[in-house]
PDB file of N, CA and C in Angstrom:
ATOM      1  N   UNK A   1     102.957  91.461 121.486  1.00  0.00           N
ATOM      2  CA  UNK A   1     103.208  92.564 120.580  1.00  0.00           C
ATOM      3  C   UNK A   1     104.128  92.077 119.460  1.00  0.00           C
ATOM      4  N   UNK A   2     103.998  92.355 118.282  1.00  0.00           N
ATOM      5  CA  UNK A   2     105.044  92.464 117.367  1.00  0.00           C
ATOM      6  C   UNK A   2     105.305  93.522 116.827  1.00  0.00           C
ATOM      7  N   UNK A   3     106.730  93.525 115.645  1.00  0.00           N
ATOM      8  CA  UNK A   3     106.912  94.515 115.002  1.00  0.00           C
ATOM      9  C   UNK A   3     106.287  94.255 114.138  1.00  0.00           C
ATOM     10  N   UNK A   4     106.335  95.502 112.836  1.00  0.00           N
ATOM     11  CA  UNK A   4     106.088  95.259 111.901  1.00  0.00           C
ATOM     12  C   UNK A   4     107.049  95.872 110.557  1.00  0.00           C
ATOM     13  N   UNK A   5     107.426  95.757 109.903  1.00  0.00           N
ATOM     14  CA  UNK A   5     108.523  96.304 109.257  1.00  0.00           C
ATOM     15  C   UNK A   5     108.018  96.642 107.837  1.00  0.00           C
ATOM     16  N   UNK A   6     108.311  98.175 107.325  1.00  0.00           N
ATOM     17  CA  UNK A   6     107.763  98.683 105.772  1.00  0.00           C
ATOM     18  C   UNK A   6     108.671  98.482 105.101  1.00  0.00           C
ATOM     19  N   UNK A   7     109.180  98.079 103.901  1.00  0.00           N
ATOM     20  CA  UNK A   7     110.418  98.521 103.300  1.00  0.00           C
ATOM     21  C   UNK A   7     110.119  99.260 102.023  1.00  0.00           C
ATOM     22  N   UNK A   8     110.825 100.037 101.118  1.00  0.00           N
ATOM     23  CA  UNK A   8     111.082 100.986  99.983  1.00  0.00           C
ATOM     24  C   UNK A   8     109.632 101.711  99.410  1.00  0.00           C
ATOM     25  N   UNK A   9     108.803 101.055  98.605  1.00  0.00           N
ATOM     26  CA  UNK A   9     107.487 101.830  98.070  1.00  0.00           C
ATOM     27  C   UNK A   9     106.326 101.526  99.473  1.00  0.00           C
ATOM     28  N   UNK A  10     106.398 100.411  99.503  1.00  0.00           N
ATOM     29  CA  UNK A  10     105.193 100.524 100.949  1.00  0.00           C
ATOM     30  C   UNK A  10     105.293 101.607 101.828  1.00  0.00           C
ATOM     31  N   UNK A  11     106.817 101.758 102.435  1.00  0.00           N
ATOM     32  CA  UNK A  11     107.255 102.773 103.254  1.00  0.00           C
ATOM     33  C   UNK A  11     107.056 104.011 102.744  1.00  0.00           C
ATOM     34  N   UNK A  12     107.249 104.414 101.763  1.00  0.00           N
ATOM     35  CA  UNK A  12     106.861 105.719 101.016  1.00  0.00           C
ATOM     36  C   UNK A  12     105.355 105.740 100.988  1.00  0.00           C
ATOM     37  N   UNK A  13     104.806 104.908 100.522  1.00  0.00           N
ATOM     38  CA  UNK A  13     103.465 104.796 100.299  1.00  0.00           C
ATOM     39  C   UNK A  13     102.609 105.250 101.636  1.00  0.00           C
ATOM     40  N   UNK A  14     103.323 104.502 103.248  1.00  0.00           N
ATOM     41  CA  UNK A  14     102.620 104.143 104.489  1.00  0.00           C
ATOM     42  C   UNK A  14     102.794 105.689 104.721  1.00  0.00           C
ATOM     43  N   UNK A  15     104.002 105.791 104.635  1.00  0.00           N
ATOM     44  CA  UNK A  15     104.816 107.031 105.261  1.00  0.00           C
ATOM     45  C   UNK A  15     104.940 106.439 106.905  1.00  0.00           C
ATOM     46  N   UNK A  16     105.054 104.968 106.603  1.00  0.00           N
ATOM     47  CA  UNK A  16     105.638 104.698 107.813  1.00  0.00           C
ATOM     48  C   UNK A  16     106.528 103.746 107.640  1.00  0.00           C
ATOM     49  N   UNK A  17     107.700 103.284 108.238  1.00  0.00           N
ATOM     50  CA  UNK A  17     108.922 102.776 108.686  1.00  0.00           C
ATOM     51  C   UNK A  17     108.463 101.116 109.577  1.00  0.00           C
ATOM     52  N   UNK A  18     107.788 101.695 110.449  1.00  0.00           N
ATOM     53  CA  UNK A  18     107.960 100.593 111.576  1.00  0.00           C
ATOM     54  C   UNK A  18     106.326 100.898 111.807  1.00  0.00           C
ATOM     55  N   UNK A  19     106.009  99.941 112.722  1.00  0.00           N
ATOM     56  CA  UNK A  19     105.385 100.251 113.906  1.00  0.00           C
ATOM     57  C   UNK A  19     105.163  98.485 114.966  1.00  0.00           C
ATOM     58  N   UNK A  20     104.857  99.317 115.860  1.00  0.00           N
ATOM     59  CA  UNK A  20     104.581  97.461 116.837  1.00  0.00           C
ATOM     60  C   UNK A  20     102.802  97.818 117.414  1.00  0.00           C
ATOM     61  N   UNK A  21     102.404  96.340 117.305  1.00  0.00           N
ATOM     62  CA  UNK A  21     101.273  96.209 117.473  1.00  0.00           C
ATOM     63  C   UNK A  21     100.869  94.996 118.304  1.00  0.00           C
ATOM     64  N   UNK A  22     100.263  95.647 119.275  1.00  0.00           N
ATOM     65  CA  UNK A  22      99.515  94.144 119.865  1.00  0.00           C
ATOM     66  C   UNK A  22      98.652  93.142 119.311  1.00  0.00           C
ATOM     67  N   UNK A  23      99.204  91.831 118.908  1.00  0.00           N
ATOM     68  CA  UNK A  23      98.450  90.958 118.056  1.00  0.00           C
ATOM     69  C   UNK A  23      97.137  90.468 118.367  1.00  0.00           C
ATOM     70  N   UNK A  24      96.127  91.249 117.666  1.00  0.00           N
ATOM     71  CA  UNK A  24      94.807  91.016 117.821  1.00  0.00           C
ATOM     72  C   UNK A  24      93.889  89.714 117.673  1.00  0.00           C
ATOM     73  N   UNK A  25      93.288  89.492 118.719  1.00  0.00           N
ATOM     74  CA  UNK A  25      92.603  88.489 118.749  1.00  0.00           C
ATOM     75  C   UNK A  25      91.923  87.821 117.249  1.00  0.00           C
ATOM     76  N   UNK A  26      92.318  86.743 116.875  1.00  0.00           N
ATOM     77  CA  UNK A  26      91.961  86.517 115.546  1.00  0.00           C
ATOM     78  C   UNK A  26      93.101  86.716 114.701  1.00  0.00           C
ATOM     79  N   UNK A  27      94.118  87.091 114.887  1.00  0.00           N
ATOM     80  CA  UNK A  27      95.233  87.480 113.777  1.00  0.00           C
ATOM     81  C   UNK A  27      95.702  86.555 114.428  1.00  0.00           C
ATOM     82  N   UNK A  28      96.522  85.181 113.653  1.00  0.00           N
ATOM     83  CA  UNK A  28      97.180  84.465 113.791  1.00  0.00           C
ATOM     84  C   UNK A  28      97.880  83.949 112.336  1.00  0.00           C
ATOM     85  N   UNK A  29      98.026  84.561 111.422  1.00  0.00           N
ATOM     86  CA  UNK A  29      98.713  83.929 110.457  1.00  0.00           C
ATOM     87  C   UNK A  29      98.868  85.748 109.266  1.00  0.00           C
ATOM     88  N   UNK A  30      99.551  85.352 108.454  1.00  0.00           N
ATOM     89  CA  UNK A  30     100.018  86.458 107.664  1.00  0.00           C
ATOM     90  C   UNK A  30      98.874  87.114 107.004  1.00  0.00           C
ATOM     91  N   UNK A  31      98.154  86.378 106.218  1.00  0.00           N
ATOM     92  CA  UNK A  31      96.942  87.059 105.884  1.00  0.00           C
ATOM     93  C   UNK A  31      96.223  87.377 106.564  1.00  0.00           C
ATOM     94  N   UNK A  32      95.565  86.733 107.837  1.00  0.00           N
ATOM     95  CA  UNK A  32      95.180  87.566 108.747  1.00  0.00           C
ATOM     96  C   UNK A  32      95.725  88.999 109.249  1.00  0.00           C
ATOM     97  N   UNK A  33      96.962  89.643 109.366  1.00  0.00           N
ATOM     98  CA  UNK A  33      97.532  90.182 109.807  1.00  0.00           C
ATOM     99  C   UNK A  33      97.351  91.382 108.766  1.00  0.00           C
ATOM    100  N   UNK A  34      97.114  90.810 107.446  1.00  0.00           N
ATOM    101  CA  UNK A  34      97.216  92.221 106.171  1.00  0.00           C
ATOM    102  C   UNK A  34      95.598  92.459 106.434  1.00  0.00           C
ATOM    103  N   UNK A  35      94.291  91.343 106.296  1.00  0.00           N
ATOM    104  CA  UNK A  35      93.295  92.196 106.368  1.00  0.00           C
ATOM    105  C   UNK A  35      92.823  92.733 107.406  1.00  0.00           C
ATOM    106  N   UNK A  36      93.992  92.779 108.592  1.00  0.00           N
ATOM    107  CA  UNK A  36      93.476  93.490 109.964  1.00  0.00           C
ATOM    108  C   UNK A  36      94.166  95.097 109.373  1.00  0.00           C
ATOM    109  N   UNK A  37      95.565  94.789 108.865  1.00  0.00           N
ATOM    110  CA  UNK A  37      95.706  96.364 108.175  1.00  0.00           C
ATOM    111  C   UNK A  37      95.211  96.819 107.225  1.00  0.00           C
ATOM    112  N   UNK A  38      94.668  96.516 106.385  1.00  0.00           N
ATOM    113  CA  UNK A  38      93.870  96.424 105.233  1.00  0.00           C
ATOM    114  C   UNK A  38      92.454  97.240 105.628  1.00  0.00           C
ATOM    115  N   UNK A  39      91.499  96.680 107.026  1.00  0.00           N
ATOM    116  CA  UNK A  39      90.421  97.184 107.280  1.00  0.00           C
ATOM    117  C   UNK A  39      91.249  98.387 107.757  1.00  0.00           C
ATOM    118  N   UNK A  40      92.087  99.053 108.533  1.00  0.00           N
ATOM    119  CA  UNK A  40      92.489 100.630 108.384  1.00  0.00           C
ATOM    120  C   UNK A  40      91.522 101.402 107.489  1.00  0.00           C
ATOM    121  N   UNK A  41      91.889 101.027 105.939  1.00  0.00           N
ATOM    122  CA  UNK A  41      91.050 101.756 105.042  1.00  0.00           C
ATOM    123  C   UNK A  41      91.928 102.768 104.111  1.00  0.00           C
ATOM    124  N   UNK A  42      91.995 103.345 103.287  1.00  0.00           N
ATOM    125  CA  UNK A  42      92.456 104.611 102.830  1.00  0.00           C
ATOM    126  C   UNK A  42      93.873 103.984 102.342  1.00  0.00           C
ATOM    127  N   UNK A  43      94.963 104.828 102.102  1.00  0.00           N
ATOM    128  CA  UNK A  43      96.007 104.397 102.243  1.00  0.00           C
ATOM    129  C   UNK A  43      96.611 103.135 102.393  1.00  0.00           C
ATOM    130  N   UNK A  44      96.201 102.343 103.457  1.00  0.00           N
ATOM    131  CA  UNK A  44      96.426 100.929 104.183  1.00  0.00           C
ATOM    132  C   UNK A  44      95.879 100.095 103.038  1.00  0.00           C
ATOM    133  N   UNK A  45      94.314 100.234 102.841  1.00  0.00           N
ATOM    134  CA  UNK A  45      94.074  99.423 101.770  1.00  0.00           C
ATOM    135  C   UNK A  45      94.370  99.581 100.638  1.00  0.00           C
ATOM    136  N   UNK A  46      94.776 100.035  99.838  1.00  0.00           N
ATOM    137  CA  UNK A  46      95.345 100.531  98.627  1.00  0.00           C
ATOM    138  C   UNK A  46      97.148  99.524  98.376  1.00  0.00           C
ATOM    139  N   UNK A  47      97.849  99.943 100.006  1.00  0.00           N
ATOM    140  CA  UNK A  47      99.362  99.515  99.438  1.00  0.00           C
ATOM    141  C   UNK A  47      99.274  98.206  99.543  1.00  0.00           C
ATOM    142  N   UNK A  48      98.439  97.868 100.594  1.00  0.00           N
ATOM    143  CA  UNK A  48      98.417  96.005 100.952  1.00  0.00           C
ATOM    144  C   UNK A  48      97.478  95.586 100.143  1.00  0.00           C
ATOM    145  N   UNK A  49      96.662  96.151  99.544  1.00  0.00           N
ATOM    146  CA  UNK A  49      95.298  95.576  98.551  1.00  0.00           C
ATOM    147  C   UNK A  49      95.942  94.220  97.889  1.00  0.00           C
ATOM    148  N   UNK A  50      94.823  93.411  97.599  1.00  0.00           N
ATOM    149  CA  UNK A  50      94.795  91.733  97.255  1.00  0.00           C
ATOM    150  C   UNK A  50      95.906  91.978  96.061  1.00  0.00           C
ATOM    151  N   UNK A  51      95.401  92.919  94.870  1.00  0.00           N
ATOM    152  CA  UNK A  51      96.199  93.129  93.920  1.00  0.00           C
ATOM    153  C   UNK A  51      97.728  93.903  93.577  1.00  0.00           C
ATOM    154  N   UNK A  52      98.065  94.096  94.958  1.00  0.00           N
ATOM    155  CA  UNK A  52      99.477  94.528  95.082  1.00  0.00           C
ATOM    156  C   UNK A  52     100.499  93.695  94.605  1.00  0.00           C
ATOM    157  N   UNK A  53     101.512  93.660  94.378  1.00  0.00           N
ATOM    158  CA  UNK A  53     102.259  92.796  94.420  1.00  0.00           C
ATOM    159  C   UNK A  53     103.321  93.012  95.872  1.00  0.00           C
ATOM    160  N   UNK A  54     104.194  92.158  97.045  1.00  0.00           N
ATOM    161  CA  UNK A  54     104.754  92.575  97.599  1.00  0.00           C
ATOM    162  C   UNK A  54     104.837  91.105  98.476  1.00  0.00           C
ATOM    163  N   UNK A  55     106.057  91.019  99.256  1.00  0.00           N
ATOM    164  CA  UNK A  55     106.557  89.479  99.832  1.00  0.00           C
ATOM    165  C   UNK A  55     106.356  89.826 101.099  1.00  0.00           C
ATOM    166  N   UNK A  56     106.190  88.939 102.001  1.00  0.00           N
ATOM    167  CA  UNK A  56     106.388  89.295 103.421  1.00  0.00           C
ATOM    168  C   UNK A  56     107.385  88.056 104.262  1.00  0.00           C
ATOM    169  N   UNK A  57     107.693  88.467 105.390  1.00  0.00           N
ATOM    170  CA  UNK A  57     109.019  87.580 106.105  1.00  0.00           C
ATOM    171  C   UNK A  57     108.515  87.578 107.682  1.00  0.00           C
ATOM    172  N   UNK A  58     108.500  87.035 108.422  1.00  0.00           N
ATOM    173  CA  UNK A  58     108.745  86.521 109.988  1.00  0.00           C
ATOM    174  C   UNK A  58     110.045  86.407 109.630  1.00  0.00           C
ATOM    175  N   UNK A  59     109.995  86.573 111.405  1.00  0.00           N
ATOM    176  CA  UNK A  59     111.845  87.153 111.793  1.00  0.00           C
ATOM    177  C   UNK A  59     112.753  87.056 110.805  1.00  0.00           C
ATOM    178  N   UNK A  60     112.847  87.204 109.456  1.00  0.00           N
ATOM    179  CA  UNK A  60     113.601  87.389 108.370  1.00  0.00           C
ATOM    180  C   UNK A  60     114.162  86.487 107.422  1.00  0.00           C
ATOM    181  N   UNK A  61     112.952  85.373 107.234  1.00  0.00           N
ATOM    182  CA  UNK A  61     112.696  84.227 106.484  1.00  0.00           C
ATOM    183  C   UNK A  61     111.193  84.723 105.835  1.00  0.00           C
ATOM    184  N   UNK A  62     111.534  84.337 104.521  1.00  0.00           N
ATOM    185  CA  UNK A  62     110.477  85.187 103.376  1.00  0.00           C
ATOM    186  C   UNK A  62     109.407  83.570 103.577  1.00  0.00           C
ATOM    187  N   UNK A  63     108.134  83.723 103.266  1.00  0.00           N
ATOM    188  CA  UNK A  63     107.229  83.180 104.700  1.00  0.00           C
ATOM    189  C   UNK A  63     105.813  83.326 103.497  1.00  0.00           C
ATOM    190  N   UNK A  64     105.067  82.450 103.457  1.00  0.00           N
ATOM    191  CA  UNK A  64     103.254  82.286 102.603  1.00  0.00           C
ATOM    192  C   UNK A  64     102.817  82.958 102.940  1.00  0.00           C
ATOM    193  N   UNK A  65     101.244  83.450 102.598  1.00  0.00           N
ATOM    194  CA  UNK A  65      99.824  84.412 103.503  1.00  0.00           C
ATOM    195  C   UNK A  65      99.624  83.275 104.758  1.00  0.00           C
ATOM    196  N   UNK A  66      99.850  82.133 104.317  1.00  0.00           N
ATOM    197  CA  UNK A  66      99.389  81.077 105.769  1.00  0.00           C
ATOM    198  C   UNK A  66     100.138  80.701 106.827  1.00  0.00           C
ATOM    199  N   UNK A  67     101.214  81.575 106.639  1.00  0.00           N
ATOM    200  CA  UNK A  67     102.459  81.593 108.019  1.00  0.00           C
ATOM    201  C   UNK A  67     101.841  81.864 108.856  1.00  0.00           C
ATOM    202  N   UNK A  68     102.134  81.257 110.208  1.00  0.00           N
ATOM    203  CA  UNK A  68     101.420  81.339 111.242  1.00  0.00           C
ATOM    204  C   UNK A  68     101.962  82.264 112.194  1.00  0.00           C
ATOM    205  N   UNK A  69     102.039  83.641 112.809  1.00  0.00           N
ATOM    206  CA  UNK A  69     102.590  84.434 113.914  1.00  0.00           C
ATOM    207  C   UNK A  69     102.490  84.441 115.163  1.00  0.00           C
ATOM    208  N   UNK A  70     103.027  84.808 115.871  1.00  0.00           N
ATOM    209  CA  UNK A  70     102.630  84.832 117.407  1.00  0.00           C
ATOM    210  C   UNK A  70     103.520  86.159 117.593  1.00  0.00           C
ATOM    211  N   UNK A  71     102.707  86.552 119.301  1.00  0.00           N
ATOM    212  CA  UNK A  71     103.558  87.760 119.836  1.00  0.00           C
ATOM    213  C   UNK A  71     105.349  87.342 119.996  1.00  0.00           C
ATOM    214  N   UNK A  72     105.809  88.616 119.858  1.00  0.00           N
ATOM    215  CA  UNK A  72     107.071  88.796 119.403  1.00  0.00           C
ATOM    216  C   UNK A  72     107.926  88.655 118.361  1.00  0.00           C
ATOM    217  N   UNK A  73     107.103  88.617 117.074  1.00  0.00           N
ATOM    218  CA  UNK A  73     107.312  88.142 116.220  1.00  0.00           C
ATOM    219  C   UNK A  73     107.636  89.374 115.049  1.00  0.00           C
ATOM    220  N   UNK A  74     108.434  89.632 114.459  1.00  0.00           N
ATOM    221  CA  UNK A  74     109.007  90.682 113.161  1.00  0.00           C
ATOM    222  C   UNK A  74     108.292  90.180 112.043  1.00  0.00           C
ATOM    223  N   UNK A  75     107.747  90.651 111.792  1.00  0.00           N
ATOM    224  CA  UNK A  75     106.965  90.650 110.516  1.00  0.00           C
ATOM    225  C   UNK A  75     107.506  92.286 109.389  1.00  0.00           C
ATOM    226  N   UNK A  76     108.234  91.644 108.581  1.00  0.00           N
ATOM    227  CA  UNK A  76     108.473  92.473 107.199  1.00  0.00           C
ATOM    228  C   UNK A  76     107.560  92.461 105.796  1.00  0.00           C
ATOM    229  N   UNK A  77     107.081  93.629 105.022  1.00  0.00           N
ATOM    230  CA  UNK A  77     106.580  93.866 104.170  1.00  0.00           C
ATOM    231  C   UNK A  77     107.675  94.265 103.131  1.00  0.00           C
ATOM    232  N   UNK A  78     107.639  93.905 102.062  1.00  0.00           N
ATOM    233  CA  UNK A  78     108.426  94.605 100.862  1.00  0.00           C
ATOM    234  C   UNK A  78     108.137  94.009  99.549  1.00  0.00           C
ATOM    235  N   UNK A  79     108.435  94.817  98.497  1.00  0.00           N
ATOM    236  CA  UNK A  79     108.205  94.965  97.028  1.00  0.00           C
ATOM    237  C   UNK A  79     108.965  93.464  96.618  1.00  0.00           C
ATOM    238  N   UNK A  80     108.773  92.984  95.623  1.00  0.00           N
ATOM    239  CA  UNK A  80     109.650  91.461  95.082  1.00  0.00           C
ATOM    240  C   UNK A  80     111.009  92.084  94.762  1.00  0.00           C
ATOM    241  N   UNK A  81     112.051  91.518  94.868  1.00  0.00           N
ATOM    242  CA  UNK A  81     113.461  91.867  94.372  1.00  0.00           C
ATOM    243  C   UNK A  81     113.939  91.227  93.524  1.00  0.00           C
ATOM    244  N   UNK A  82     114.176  92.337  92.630  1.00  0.00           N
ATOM    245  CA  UNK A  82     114.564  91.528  91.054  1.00  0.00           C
ATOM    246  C   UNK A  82     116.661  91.377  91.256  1.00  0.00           C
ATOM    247  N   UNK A  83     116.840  90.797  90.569  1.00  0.00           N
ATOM    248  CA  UNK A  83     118.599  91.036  90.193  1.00  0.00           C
ATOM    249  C   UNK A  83     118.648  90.150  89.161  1.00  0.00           C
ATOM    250  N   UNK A  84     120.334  90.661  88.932  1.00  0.00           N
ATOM    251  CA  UNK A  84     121.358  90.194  87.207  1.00  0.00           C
ATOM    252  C   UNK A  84     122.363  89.581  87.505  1.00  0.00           C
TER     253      UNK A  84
END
């Protein structure tokens, strides 16, 4: 199982926060992992769509589409962060 973590517009967007998921056969790397949420449909495909912009992290190291996951693993979604 892993988590999965929304942060600021995704989370608004998901209208979800969290959730944990048993890592599906075939999901083994980050992009795998978006077009398993992605096929959801509706909503799902829209915030994660190819043309989104947005970073993702394992256990809280910002991480490629070709990061590789395994169960127990935190996986975070969020918008790019700008600063001055």
């Amino acid at each position: 199982m892993i988590k999965i973590l929304y942060f600021a517009r995704l989370r608004e967007r998901l209208g979800c926060q969290e959730e944990r998921l048993d890592l599906p056969a075939g999901v083994g790397t980050i992009a795998d992992l978006l077009a398993h949420l992605r096929a959801r449909g509706g909503l799902w495909a829209e915030a994660l769509g190819e043309g989104e912009r947005f970073m993702s992290a394992v256990n809280q190291e910002i991480v490629q589409p070709g990061t590789s996951i395994r169960d127990g693993d935190e996986v975070a979604f969020f918008p790019p962060v700008t600063g001055g």
